[in-house]
C-alpha atoms as a PDB file:
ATOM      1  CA  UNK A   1       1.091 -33.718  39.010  1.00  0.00           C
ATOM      2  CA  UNK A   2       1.872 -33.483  35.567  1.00  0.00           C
ATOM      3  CA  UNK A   3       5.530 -32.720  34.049  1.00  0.00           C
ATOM      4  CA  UNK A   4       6.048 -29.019  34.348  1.00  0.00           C
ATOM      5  CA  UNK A   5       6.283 -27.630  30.691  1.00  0.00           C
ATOM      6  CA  UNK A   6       8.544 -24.219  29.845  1.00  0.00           C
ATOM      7  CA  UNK A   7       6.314 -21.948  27.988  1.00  0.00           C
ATOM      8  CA  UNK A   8       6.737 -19.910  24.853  1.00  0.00           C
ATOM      9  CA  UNK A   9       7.218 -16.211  25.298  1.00  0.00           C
ATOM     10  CA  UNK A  10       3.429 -16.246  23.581  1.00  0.00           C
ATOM     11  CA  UNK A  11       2.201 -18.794  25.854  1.00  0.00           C
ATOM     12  CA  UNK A  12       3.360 -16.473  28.987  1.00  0.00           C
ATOM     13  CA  UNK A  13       1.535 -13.223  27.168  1.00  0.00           C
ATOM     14  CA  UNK A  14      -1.909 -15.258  27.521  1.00  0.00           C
ATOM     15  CA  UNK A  15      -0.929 -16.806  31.579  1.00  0.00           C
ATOM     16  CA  UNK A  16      -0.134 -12.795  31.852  1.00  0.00           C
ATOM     17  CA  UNK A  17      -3.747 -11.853  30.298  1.00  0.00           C
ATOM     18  CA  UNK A  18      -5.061 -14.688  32.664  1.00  0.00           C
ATOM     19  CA  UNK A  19      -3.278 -13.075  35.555  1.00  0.00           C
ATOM     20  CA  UNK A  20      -4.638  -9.511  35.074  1.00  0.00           C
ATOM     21  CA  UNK A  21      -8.045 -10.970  34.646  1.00  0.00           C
ATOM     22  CA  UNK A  22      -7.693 -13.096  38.027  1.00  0.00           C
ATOM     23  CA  UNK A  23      -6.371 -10.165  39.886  1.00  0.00           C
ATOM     24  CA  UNK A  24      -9.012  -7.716  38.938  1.00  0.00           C
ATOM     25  CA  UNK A  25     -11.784 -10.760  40.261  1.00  0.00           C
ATOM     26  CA  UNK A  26      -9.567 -11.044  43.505  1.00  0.00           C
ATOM     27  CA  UNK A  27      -8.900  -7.423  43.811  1.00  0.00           C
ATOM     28  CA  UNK A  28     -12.323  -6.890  44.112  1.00  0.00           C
ATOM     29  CA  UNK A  29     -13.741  -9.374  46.067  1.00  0.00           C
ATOM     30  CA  UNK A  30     -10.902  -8.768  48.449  1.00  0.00           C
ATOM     31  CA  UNK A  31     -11.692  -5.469  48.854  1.00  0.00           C
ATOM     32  CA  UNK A  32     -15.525  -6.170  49.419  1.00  0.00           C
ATOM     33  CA  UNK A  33     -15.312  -8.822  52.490  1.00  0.00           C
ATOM     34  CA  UNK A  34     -16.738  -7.639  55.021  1.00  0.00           C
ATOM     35  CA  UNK A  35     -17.931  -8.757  58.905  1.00  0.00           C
ATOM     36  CA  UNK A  36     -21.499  -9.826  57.985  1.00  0.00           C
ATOM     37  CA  UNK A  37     -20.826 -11.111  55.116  1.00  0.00           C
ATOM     38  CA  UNK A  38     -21.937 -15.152  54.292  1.00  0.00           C
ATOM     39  CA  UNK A  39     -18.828 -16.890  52.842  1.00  0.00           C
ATOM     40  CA  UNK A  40     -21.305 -18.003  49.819  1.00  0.00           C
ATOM     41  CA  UNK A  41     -21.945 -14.039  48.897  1.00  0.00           C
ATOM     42  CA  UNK A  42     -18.337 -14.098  48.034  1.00  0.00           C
ATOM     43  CA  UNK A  43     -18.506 -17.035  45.835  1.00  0.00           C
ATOM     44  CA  UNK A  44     -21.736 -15.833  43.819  1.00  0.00           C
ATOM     45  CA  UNK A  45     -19.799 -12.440  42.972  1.00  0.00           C
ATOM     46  CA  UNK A  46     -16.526 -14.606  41.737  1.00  0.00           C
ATOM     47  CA  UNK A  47     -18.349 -16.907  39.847  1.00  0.00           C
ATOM     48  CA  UNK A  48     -20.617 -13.991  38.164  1.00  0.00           C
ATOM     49  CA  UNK A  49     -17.191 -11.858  37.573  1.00  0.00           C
ATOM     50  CA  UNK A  50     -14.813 -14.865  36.116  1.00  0.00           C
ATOM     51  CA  UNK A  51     -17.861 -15.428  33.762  1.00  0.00           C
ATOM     52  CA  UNK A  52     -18.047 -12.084  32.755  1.00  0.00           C
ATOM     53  CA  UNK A  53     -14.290 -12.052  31.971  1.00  0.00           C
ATOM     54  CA  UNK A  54     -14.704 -14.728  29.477  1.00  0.00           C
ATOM     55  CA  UNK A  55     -12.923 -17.357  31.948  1.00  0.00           C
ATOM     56  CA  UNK A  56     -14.117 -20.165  33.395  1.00  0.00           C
ATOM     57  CA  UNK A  57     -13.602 -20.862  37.209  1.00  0.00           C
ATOM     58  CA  UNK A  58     -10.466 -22.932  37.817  1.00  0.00           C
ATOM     59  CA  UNK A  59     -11.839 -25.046  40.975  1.00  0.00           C
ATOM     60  CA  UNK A  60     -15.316 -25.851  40.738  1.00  0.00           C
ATOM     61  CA  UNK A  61     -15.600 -29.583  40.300  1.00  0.00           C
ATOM     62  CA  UNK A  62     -11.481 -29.909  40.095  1.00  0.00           C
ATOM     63  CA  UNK A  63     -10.343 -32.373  42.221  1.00  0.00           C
ATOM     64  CA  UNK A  64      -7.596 -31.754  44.134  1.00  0.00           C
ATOM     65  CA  UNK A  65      -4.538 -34.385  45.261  1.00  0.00           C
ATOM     66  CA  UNK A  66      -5.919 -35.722  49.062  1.00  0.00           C
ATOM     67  CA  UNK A  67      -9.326 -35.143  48.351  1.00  0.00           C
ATOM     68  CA  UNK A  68     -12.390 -37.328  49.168  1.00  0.00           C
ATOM     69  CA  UNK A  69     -14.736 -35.470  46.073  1.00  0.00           C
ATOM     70  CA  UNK A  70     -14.467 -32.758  43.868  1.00  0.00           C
ATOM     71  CA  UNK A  71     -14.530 -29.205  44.788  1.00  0.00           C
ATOM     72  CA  UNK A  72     -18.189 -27.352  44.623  1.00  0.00           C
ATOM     73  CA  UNK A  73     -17.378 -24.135  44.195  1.00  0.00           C
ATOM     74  CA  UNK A  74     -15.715 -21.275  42.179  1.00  0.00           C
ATOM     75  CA  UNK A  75     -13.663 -19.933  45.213  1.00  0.00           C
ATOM     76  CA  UNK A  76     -12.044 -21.393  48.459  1.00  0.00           C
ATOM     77  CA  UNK A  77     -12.579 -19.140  51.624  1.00  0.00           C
ATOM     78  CA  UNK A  78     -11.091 -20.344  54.379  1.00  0.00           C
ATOM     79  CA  UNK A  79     -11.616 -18.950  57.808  1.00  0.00           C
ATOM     80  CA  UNK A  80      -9.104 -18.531  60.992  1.00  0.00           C
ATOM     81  CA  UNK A  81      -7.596 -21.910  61.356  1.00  0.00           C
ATOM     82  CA  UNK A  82      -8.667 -23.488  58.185  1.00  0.00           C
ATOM     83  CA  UNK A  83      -5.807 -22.995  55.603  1.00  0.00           C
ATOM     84  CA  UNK A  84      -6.778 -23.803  52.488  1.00  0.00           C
ATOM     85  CA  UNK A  85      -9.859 -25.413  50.440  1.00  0.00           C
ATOM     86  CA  UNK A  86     -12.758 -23.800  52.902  1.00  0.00           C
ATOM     87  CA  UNK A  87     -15.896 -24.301  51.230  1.00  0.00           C
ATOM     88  CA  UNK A  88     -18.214 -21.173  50.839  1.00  0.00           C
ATOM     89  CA  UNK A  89     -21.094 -21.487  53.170  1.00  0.00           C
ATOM     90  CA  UNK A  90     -24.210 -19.829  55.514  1.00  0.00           C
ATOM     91  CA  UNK A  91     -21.060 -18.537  57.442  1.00  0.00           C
ATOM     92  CA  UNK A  92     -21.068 -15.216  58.796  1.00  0.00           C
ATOM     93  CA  UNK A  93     -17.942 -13.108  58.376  1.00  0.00           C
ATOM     94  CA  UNK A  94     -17.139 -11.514  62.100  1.00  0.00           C
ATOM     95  CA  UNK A  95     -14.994  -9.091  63.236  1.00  0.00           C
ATOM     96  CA  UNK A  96     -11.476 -10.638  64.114  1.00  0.00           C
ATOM     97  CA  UNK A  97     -11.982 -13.744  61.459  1.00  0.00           C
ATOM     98  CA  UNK A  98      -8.475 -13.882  59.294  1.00  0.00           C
ATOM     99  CA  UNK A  99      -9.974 -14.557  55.975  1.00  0.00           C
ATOM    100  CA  UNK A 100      -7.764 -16.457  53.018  1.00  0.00           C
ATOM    101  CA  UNK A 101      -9.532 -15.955  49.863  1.00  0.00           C
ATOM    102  CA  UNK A 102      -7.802 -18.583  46.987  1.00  0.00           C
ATOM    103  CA  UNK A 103      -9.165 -17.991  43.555  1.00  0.00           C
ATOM    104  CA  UNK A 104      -7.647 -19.717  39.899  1.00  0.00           C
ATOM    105  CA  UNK A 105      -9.263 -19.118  36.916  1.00  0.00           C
ATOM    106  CA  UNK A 106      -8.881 -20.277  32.734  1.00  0.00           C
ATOM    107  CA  UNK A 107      -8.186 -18.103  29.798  1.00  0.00           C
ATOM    108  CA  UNK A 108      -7.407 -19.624  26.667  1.00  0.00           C
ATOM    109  CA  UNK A 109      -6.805 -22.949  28.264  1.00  0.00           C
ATOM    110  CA  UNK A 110      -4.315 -21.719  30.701  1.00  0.00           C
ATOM    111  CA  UNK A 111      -4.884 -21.779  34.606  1.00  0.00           C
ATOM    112  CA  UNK A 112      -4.115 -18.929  36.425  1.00  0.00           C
ATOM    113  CA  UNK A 113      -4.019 -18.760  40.464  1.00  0.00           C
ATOM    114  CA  UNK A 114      -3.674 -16.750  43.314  1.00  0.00           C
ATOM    115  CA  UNK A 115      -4.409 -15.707  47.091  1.00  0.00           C
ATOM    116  CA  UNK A 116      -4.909 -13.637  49.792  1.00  0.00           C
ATOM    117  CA  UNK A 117      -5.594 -13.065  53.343  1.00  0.00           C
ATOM    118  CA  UNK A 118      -7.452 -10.234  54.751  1.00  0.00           C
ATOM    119  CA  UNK A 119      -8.045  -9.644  58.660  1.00  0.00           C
ATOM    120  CA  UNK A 120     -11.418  -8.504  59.660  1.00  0.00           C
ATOM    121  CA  UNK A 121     -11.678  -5.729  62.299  1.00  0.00           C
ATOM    122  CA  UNK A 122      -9.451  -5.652  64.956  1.00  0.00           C
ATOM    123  CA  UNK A 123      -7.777  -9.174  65.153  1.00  0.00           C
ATOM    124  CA  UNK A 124      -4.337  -7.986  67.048  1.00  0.00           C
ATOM    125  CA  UNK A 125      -0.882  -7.512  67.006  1.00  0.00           C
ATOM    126  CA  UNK A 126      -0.305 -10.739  66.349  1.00  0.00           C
ATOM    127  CA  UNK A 127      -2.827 -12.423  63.526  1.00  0.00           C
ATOM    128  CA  UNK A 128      -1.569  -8.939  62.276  1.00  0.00           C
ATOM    129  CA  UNK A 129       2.113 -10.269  62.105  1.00  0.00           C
ATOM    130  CA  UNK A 130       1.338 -13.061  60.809  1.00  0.00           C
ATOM    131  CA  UNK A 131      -0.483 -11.898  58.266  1.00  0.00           C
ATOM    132  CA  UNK A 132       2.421  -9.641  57.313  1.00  0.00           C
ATOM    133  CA  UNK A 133       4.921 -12.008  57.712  1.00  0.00           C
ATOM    134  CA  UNK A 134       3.097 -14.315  55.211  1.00  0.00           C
ATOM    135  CA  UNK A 135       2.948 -11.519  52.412  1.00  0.00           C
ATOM    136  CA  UNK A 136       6.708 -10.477  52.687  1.00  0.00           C
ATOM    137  CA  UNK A 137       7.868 -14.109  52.763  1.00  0.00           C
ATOM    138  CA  UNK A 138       5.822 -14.412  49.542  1.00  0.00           C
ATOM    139  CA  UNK A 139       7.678 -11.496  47.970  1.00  0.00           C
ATOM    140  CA  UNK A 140      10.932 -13.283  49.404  1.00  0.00           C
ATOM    141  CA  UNK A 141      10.448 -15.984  47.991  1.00  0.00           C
ATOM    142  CA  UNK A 142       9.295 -14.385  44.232  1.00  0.00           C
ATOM    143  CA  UNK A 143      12.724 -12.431  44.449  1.00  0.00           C
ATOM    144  CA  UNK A 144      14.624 -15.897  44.133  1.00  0.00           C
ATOM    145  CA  UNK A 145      12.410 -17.354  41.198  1.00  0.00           C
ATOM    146  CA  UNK A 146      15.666 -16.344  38.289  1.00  0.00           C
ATOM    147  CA  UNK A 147      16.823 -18.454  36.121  1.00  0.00           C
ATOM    148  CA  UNK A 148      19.906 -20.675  37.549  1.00  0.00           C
ATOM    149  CA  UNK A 149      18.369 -20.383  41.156  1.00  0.00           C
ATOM    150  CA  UNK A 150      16.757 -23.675  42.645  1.00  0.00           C
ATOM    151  CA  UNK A 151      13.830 -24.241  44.197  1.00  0.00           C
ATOM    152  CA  UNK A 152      15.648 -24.566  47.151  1.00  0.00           C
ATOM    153  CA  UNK A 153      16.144 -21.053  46.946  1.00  0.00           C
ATOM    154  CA  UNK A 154      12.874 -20.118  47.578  1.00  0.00           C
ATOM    155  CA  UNK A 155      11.533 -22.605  50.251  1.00  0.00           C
ATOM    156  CA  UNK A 156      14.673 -21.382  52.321  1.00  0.00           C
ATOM    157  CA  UNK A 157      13.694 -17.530  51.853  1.00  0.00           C
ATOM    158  CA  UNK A 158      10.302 -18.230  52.578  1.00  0.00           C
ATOM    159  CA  UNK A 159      11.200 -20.443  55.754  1.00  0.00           C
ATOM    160  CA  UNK A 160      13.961 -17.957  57.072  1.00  0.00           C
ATOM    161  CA  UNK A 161      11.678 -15.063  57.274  1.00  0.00           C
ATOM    162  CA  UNK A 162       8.918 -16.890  59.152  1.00  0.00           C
ATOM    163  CA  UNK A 163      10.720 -18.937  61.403  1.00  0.00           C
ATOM    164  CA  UNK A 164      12.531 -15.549  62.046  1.00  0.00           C
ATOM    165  CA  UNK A 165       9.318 -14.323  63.129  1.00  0.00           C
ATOM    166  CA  UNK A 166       8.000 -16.730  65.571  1.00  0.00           C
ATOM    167  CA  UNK A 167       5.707 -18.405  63.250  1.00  0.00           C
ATOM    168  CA  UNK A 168       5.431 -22.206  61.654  1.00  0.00           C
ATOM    169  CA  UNK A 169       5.240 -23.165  58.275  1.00  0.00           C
ATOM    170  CA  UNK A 170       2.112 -25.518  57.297  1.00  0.00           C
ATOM    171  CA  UNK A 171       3.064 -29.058  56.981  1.00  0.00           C
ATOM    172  CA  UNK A 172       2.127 -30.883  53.671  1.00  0.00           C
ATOM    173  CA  UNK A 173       0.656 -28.271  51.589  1.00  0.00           C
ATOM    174  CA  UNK A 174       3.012 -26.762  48.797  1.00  0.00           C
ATOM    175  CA  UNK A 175       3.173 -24.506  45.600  1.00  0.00           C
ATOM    176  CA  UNK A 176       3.250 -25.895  42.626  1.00  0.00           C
ATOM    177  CA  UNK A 177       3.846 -25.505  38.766  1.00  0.00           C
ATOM    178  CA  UNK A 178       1.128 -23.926  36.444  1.00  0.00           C
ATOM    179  CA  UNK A 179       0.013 -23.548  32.967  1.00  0.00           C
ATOM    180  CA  UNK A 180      -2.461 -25.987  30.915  1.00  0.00           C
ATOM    181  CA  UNK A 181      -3.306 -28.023  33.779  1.00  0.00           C
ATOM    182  CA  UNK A 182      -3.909 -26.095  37.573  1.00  0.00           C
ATOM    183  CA  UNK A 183      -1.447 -28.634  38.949  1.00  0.00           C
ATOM    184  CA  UNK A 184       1.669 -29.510  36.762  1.00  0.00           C
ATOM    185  CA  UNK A 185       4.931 -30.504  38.456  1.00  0.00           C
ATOM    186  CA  UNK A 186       7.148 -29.188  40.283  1.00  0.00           C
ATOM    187  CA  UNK A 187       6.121 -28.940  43.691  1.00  0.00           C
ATOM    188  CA  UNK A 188       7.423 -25.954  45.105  1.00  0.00           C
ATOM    189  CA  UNK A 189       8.015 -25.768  48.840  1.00  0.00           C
ATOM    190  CA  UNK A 190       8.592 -23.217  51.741  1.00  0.00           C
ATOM    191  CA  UNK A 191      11.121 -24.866  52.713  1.00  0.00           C
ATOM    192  CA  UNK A 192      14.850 -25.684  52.109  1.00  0.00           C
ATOM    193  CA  UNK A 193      17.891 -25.283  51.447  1.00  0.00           C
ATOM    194  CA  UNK A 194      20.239 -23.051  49.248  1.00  0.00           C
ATOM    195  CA  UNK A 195      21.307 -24.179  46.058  1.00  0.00           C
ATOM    196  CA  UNK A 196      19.126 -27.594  46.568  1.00  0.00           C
ATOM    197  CA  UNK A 197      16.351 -28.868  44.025  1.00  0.00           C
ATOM    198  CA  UNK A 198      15.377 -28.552  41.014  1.00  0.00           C
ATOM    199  CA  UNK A 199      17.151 -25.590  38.854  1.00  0.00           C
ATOM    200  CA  UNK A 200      14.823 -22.625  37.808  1.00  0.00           C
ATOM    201  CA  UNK A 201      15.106 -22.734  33.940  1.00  0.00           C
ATOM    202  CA  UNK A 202      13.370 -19.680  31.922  1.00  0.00           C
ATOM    203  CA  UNK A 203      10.187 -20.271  31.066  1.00  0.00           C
ATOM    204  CA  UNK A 204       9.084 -21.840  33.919  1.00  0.00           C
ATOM    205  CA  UNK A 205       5.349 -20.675  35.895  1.00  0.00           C
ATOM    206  CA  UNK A 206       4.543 -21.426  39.334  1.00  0.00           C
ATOM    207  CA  UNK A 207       2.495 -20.891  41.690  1.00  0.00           C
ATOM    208  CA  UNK A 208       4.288 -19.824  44.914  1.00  0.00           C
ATOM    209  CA  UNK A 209       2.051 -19.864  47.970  1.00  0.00           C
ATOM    210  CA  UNK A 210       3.555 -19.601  51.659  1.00  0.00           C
ATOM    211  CA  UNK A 211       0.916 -20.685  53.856  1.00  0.00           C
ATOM    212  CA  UNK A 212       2.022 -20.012  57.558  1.00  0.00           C
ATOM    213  CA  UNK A 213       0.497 -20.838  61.369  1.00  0.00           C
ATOM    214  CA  UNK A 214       0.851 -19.009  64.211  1.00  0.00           C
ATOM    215  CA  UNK A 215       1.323 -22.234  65.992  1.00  0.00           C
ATOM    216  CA  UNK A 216       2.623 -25.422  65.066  1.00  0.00           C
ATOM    217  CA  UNK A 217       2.417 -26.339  61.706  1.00  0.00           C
ATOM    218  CA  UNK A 218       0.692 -29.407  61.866  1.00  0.00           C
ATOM    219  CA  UNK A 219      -3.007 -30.274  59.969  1.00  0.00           C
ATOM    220  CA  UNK A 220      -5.677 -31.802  59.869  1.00  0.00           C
ATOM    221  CA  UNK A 221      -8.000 -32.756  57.029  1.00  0.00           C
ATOM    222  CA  UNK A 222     -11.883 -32.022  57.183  1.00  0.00           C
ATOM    223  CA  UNK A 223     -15.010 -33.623  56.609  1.00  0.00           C
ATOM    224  CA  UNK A 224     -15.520 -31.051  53.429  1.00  0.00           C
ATOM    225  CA  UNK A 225     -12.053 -31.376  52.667  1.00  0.00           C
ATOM    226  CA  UNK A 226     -10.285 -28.289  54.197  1.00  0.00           C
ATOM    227  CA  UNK A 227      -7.228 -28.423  55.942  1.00  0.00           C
ATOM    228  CA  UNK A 228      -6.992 -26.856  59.030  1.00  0.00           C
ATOM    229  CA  UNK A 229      -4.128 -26.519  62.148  1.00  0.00           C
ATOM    230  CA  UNK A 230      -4.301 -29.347  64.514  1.00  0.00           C
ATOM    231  CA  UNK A 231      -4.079 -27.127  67.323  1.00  0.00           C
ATOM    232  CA  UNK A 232      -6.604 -24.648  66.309  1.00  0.00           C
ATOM    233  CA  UNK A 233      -3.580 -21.721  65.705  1.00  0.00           C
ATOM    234  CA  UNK A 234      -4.748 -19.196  62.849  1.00  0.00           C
ATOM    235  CA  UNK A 235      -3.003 -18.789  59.273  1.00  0.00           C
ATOM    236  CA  UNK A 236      -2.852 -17.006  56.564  1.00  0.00           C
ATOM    237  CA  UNK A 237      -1.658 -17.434  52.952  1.00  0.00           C
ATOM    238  CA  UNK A 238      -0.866 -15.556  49.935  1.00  0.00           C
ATOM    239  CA  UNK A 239       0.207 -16.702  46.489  1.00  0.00           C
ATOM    240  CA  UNK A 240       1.472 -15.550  43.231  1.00  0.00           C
ATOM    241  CA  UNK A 241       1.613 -17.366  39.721  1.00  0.00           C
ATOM    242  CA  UNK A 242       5.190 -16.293  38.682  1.00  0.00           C
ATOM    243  CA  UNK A 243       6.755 -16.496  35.498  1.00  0.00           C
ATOM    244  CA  UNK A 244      10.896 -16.874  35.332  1.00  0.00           C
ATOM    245  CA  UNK A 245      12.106 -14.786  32.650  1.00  0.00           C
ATOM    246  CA  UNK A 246      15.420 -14.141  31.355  1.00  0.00           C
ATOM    247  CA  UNK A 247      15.130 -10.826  33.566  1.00  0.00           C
ATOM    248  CA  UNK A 248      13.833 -12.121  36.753  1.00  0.00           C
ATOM    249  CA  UNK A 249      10.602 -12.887  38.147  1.00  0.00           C
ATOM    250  CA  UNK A 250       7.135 -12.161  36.662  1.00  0.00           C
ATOM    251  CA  UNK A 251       4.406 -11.503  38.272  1.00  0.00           C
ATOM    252  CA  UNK A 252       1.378 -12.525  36.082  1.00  0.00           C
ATOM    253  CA  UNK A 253      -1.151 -12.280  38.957  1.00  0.00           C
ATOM    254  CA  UNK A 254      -0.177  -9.036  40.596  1.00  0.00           C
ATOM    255  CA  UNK A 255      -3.336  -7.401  42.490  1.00  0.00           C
ATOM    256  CA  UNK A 256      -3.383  -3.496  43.845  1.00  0.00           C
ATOM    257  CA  UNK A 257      -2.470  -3.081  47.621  1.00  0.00           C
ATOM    258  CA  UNK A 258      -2.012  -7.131  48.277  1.00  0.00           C
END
């Protein structure tokens, strides 16, 4: 992790013109998965559309904290139990796979970064709840990111509503800050406590990104790097690069119906 940097009010116009551009990419291929689909067709269409944006992808050859190599491809798709960093593949979408499509992109040598999760077909009443749960603790937690809050704030928001609803969050994995570099500091959990942490100052981007089981919330790490639940539970996970302005929150990655 690198320091996390305030931006300039210009500096947050070109994160925001990154953010419109990433949301359009994710917009669409979230709307296009599909049972049937290979994993891989996914990351052909992102990689095609971020270059036709004038972007470059964000994760193809980064290399994250944890991992054993770099990353070898534009988008991470990660199926049922796997959380985050699924690498695109022969796999064949089904009906009743939760799919978590993570996508970051740069514009003007900002990052940008963001995710969904989208349930295939029937997958039931309760992959369905968690896959709610996982989007309105996301907004929860976005409603706290104001100047003089804490990022305390938002890991207890975030924790509160999923606990409330049965389910676990993910051990290990955390948001994080966001601007020249993918990964700049701080860390920003989904967890803790009110008016604990690090104060929100305006100026400030991160990425906040619940990621949530249905089971326990304990991983395991992959032989392609992915993280997935040690007992095989499913997940989902949704994030949002988030500016904190003197008004509130910002939204720089906002994406129709997600």
């Amino acid at each position: 992790m690198i320091g996390s940097k305030i931006k300039t009010e210009k500096e947050i116009e070109v994160m925001a013109e990154a953010g419109k551009k990433l949301a359009g990419v994710l917009d669409f291929l979230a709307k296009s998965v599909k049972a049937g689909m290979r994993t891989n067709e996914l990351d052909n269409i992102a990689f095609k559309m971020i270059r036709e944006t004038g972007c470059q992808p964000a994760f193809l050859n980064y290399k994250p904290h944890g991992a054993r190599k770099a990353y070898p491809a534009t988008v991470c798709v990660s199926i049922n139990e796997v959380v985050v960093h699924g690498v695109p593949s022969d796999y064949v979408i089904k009906d009743g796979d939760i799919v978590k499509i993570d996508l970051g992109l740069i514009y003007k040598e900002f990052y940008s970064d963001s995710a969904v999760t989208i349930g295939i077909g029937a997958i039931g009443i309760k992959n369905r709840n968690l896959i709610e749960t996982t989007k309105k603790a996301l907004e929860l937690g976005i409603e706290e990111a104001r100047p003089g809050n804490t990022l305390g704030d938002i890991g207890f928001a975030i924790e509160r509503h999923v606990k409330a609803n049965g389910f676990s969050i993910v051990e290990l994995l955390t948001g994080h800050g966001i601007g020249r570099e993918l990964h700049e500091d701080p860390y920003v959990y989904n967890f803790g406590k009110r008016d604990e942490g690090d104060e929100l100052k305006e100026g400030m981007v991160i990425a906040i990104e619940p990621m949530v089981a249905a089971g326990k919330g304990s991983l395991k790490q992959l032989k392609d790097d992915s993280f997935a639940t040690a007992d095989g539970s499913f997940t989902a996970h949704f994030e949002h690069t988030v500016a904190i302005t003197k008004d509130g929150p910002r939204i720089l990655t906002k994406i129709t119906n997600f």
